[in-house]
Protein backbone atom coordinates (compact mmCIF):
# COMPACT_ATOMS: atom_id res chain seq x y z
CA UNK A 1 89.60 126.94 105.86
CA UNK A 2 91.89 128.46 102.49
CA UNK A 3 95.22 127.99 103.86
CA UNK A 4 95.95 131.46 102.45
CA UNK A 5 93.20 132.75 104.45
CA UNK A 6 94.27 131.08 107.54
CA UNK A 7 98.01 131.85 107.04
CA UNK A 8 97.00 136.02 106.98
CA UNK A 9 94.79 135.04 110.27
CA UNK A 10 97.70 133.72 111.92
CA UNK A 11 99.97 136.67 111.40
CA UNK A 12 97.21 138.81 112.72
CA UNK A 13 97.09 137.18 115.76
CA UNK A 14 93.94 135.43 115.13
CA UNK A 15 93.69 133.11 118.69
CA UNK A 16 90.98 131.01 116.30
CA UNK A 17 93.31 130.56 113.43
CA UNK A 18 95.82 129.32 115.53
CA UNK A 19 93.47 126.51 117.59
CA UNK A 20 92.28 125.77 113.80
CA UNK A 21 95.75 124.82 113.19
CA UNK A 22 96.70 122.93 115.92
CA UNK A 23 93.31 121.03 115.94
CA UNK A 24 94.18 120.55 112.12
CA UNK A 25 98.07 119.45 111.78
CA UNK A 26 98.87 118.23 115.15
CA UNK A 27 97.80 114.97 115.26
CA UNK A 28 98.87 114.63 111.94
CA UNK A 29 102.25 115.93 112.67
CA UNK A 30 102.88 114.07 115.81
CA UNK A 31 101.71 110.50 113.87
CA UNK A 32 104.63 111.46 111.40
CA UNK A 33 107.31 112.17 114.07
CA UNK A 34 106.40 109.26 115.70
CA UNK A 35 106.89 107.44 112.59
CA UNK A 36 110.60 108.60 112.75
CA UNK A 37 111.22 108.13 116.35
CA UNK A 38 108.91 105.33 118.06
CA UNK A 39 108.14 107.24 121.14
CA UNK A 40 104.92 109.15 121.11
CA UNK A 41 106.13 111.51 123.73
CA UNK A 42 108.55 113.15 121.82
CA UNK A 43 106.86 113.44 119.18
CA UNK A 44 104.50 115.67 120.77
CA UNK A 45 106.86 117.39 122.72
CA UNK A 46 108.48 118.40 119.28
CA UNK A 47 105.18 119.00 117.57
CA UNK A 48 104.45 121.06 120.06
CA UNK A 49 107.50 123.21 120.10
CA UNK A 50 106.87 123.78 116.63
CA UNK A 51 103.51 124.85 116.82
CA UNK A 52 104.56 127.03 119.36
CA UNK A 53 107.33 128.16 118.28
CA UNK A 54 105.42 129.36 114.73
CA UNK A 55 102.89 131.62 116.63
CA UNK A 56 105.63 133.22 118.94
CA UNK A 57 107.12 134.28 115.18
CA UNK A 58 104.04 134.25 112.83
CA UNK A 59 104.71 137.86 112.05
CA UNK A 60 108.27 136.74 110.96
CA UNK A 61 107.71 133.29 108.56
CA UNK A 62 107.20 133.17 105.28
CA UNK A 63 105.71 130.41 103.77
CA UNK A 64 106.40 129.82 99.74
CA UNK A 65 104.64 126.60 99.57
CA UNK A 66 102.07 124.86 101.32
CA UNK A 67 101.57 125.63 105.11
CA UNK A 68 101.13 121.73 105.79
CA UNK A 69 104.27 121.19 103.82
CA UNK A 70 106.02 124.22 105.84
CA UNK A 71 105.20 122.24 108.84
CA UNK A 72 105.89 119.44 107.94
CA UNK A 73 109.72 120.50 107.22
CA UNK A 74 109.52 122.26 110.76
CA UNK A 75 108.84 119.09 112.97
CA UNK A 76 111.26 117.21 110.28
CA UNK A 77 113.94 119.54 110.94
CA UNK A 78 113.07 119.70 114.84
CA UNK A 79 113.05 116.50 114.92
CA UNK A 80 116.70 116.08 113.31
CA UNK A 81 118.11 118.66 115.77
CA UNK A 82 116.83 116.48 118.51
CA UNK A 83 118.89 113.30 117.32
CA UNK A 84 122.07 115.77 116.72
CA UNK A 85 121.53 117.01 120.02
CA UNK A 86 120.84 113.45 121.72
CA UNK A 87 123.87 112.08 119.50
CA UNK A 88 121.88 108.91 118.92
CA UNK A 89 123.12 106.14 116.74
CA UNK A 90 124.03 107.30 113.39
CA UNK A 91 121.51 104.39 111.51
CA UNK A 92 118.71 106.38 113.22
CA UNK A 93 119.51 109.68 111.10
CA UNK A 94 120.37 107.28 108.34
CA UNK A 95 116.93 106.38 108.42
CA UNK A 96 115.31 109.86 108.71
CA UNK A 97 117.57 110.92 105.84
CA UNK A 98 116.72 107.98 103.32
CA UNK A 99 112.76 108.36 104.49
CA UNK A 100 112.92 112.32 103.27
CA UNK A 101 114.31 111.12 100.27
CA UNK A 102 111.87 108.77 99.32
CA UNK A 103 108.65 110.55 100.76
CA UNK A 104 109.95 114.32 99.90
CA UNK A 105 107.72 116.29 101.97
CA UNK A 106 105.00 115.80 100.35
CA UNK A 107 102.33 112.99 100.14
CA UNK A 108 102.83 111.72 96.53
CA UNK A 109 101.89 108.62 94.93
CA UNK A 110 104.00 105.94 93.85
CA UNK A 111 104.51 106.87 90.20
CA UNK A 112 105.84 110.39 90.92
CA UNK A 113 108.63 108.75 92.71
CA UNK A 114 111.16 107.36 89.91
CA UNK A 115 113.92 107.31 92.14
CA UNK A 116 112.53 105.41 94.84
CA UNK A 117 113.50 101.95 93.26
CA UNK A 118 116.85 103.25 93.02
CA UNK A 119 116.80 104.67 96.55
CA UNK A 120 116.02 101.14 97.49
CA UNK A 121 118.86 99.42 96.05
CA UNK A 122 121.64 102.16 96.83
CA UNK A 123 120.36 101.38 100.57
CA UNK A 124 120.61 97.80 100.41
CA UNK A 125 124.26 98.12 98.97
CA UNK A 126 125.14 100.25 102.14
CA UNK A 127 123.49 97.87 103.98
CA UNK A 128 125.79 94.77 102.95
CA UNK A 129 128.82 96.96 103.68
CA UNK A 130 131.36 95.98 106.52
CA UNK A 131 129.85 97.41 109.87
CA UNK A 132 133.02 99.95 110.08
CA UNK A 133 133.00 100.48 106.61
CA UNK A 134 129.32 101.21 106.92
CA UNK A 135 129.86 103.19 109.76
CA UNK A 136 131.88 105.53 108.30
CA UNK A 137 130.30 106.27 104.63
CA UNK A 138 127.18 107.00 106.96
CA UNK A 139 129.29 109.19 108.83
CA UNK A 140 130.81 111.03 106.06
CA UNK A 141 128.43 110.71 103.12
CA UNK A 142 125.20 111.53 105.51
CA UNK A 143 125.75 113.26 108.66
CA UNK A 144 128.85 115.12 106.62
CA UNK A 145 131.54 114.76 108.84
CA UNK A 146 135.22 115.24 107.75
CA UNK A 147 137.44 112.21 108.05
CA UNK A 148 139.49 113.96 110.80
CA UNK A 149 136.06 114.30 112.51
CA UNK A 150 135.30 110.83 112.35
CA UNK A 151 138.56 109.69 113.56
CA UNK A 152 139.00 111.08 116.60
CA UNK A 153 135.48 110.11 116.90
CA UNK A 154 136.19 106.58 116.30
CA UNK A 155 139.87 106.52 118.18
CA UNK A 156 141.14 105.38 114.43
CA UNK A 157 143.59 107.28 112.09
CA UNK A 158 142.57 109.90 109.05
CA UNK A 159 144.50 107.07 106.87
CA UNK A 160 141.97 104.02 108.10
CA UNK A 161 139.44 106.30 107.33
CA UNK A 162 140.18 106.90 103.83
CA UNK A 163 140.68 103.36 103.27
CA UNK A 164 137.20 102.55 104.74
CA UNK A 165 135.62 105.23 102.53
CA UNK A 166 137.72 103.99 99.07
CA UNK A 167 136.39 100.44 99.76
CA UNK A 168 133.10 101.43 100.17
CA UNK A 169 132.89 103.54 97.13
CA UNK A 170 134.35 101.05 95.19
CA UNK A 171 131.71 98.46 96.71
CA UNK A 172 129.21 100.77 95.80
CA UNK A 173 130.87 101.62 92.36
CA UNK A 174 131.36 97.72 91.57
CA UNK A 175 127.67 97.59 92.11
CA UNK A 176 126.34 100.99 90.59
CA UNK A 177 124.88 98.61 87.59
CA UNK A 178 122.33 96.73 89.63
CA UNK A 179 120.92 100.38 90.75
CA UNK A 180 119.61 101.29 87.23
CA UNK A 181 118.07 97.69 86.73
């Protein structure tokens, strides 16, 4: 089915349209989630609140690009929620993060994705840094937390933290060369 088509059944209420999507995307959806998270449950358990949750407010989405892309971003973003709200360890949303970034949401082939090499290498750097070191670049530079945040967090001061986040840039910095190789 046109995905146009099947997008102005779905705000219609079309019951049809909407088992044509779920018999279309969700095991498709739930094989990506699981991807992120290793347990098959939740990933359906998201999946499904997604799905869900788009025909409670089909009248109320709009969809610019691609509907498979649109819900793709919806179980990625439920998914994220999920770790936020489980406050599981931060190399788990490191992960997530650094998988968007190379995969974007969309299924493209190796050549369209210049920066993945680069990806690659900035990842291994942050890899080889000190654990608390690493810790807290993750912290700051990809969950966004303030250094006050991530110090009472940690039970360290706002002064340790800048020092961990200097020596890390520099780390990275010292090694920015080997990135565009």
């Amino acid at each position: 089915m046109n995905e146009k088509l099947l997008i102005a059944k779905l705000k219609q209420g079309d019951v049809s349209a909407y088992e044509y999507l779920f018999k279309e995307y969700y095991d498709w959806l739930c094989n990506y989630i699981f991807q992120l998270s290793g347990n098959r449950t939740l990933s359906k358990d998201l999946v499904q609140e997604v799905i869900l949750k788009f025909w409670e407010k089909r009248d109320q989405i709009v969809i610019k690009g691609s509907l498979k892309g649109y819900l793709f971003r919806s179980c990625h973003n439920q998914f994220l929620m999920h770790v936020r709200k489980e406050k599981t360890r931060p190399d788990l949303l490191d992960r997530v993060r650094w998988e968007v970034i190379y995969n974007g949401y969309t299924e493209q082939k190796e050549e369209e994705m210049p920066m993945r090499p680069v990806m690659e290498k900035l990842e291994e750097l942050i890899d080889k840094l000190p654990p608390k070191c690493k810790e807290i670049f993750i912290m700051n530079k990809l969950e966004r937390r303030k250094y006050r945040e991530i110090a009472e967090d940690m039970g360290i001061s706002v002064k340790t933290v800048e020092n961990q986040m200097s020596k890390a840039l520099r780390i990275i910095r010292e090694n920015a060369s080997m990135l565009m190789l």
